[in-house]
N, C-alpha and C. Protein backbone atom coordinates (compact mmCIF):
# COMPACT_ATOMS: atom_id res chain seq x y z
N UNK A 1 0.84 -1.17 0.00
CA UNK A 1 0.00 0.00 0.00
C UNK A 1 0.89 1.23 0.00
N UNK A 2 0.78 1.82 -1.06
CA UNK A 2 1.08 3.43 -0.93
C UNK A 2 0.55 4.40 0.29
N UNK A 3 1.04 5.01 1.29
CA UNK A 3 0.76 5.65 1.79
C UNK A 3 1.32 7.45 1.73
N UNK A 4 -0.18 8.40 1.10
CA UNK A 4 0.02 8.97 0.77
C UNK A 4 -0.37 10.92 1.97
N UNK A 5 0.22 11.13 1.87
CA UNK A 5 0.32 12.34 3.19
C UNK A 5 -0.26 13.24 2.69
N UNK A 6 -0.32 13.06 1.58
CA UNK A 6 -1.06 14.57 1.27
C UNK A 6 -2.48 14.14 1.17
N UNK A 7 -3.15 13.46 1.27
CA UNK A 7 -4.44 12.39 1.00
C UNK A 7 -5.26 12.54 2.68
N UNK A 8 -4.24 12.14 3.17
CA UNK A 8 -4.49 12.44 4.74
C UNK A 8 -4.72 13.37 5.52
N UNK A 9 -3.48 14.39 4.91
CA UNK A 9 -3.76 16.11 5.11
C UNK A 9 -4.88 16.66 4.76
N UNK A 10 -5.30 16.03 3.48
CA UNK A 10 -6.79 17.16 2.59
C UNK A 10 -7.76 16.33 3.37
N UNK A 11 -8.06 15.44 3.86
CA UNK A 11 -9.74 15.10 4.34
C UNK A 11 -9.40 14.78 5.68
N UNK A 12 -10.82 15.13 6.25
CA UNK A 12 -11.06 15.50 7.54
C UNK A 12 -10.28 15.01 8.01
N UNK A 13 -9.96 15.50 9.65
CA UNK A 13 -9.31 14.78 10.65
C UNK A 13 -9.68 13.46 10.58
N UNK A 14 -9.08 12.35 10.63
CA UNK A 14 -9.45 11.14 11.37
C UNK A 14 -10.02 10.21 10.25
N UNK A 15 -10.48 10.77 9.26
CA UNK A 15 -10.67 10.24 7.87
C UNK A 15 -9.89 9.24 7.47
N UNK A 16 -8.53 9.41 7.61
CA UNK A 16 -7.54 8.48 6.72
C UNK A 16 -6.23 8.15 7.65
N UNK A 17 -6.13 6.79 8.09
CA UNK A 17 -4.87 6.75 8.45
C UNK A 17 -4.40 5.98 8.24
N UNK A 18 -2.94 5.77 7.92
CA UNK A 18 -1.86 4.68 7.70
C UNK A 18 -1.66 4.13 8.63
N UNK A 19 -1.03 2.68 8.96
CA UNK A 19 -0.84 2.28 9.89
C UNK A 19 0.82 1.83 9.81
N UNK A 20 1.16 1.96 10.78
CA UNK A 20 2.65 2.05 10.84
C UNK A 20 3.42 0.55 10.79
N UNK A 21 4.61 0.55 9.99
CA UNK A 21 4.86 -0.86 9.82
C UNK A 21 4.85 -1.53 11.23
N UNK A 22 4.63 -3.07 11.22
CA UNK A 22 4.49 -4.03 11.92
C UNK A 22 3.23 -3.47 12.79
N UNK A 23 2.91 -2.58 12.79
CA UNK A 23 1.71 -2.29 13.47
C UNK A 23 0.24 -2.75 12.87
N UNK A 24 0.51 -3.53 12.30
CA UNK A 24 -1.14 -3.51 11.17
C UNK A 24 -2.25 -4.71 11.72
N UNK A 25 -3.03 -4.70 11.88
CA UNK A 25 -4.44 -5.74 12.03
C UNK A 25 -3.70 -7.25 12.55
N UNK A 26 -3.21 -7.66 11.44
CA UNK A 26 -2.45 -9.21 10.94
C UNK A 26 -1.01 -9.31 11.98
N UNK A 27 0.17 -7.84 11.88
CA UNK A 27 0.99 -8.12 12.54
C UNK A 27 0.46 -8.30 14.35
N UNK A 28 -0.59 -7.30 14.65
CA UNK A 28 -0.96 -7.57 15.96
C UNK A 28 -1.69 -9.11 16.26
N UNK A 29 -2.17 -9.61 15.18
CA UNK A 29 -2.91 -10.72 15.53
C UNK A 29 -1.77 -11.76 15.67
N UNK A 30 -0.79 -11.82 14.70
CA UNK A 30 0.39 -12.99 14.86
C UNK A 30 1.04 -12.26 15.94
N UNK A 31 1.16 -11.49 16.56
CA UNK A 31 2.27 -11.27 17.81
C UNK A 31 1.15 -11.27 19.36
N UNK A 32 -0.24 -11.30 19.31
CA UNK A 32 -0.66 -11.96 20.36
C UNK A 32 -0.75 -13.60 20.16
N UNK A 33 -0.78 -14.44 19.03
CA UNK A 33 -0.75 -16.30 19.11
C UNK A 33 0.57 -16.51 19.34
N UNK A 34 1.61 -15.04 18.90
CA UNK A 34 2.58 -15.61 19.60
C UNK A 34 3.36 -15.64 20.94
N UNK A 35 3.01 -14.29 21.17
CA UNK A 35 2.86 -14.39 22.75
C UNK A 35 2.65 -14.79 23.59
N UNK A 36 1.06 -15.66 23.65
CA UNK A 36 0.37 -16.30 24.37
C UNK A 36 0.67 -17.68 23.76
N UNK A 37 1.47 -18.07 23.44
CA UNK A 37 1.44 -19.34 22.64
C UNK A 37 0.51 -20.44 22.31
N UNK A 38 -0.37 -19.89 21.68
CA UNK A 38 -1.81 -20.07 21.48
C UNK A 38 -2.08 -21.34 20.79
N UNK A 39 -0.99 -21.62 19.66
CA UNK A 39 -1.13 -22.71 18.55
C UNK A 39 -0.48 -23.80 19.04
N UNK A 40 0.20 -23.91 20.08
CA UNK A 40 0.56 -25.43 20.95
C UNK A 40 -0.31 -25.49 21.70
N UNK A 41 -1.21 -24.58 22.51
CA UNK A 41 -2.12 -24.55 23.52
C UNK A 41 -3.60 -25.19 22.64
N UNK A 42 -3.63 -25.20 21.53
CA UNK A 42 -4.65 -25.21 21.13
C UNK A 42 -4.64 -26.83 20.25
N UNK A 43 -3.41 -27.35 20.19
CA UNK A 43 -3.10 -28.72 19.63
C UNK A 43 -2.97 -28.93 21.36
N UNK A 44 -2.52 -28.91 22.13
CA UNK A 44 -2.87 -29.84 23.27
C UNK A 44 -4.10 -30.28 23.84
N UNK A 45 -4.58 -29.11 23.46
CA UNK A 45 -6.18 -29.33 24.00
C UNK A 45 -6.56 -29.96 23.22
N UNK A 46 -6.81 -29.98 21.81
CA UNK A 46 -7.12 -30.88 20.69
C UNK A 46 -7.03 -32.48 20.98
N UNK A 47 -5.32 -32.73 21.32
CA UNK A 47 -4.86 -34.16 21.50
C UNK A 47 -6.00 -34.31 22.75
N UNK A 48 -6.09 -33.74 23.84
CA UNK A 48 -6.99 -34.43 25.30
C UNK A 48 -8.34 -34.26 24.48
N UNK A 49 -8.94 -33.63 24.18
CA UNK A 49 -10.33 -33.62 23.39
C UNK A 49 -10.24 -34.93 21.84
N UNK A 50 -9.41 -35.63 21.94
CA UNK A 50 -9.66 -36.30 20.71
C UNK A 50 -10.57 -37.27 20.17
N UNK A 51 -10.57 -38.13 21.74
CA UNK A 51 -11.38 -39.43 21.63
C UNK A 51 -13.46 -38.82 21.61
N UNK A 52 -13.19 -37.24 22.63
CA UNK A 52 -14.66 -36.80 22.26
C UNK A 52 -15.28 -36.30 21.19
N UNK A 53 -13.97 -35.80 20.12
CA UNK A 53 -14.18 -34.88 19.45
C UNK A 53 -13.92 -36.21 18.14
N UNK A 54 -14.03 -37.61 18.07
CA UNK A 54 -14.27 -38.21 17.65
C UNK A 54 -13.27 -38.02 15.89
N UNK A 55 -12.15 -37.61 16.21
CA UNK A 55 -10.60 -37.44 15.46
C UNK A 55 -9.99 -38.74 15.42
């Protein structure tokens, strides 16, 4: 994505904003599963849920 300043400047406040690298939607979502280490937490529980969850 082009991020353009003068685009931002001309319409309203609050209208338009860039989001700053590694800061975006996706990077925050992969740096809380990885934080919380979510994707081993979530295959362990899987393996003990297996025989109910009929896997």
């Amino acid at each position: 994505m082009v991020a353009c300043q003068t685009c931002s400047n001309l319409y309203p406040s609050g209208a338009i904003a860039f989001a700053e690298e590694n800061n975006t939607p996706q990077a925050k979502a992969q740096r809380i599963v990885r934080d919380l280490k979510l994707i081993p937490k979530a295959k362990e529980d899987l393996e003990k849920r297996k025989e109910d969850l009929k896997l």
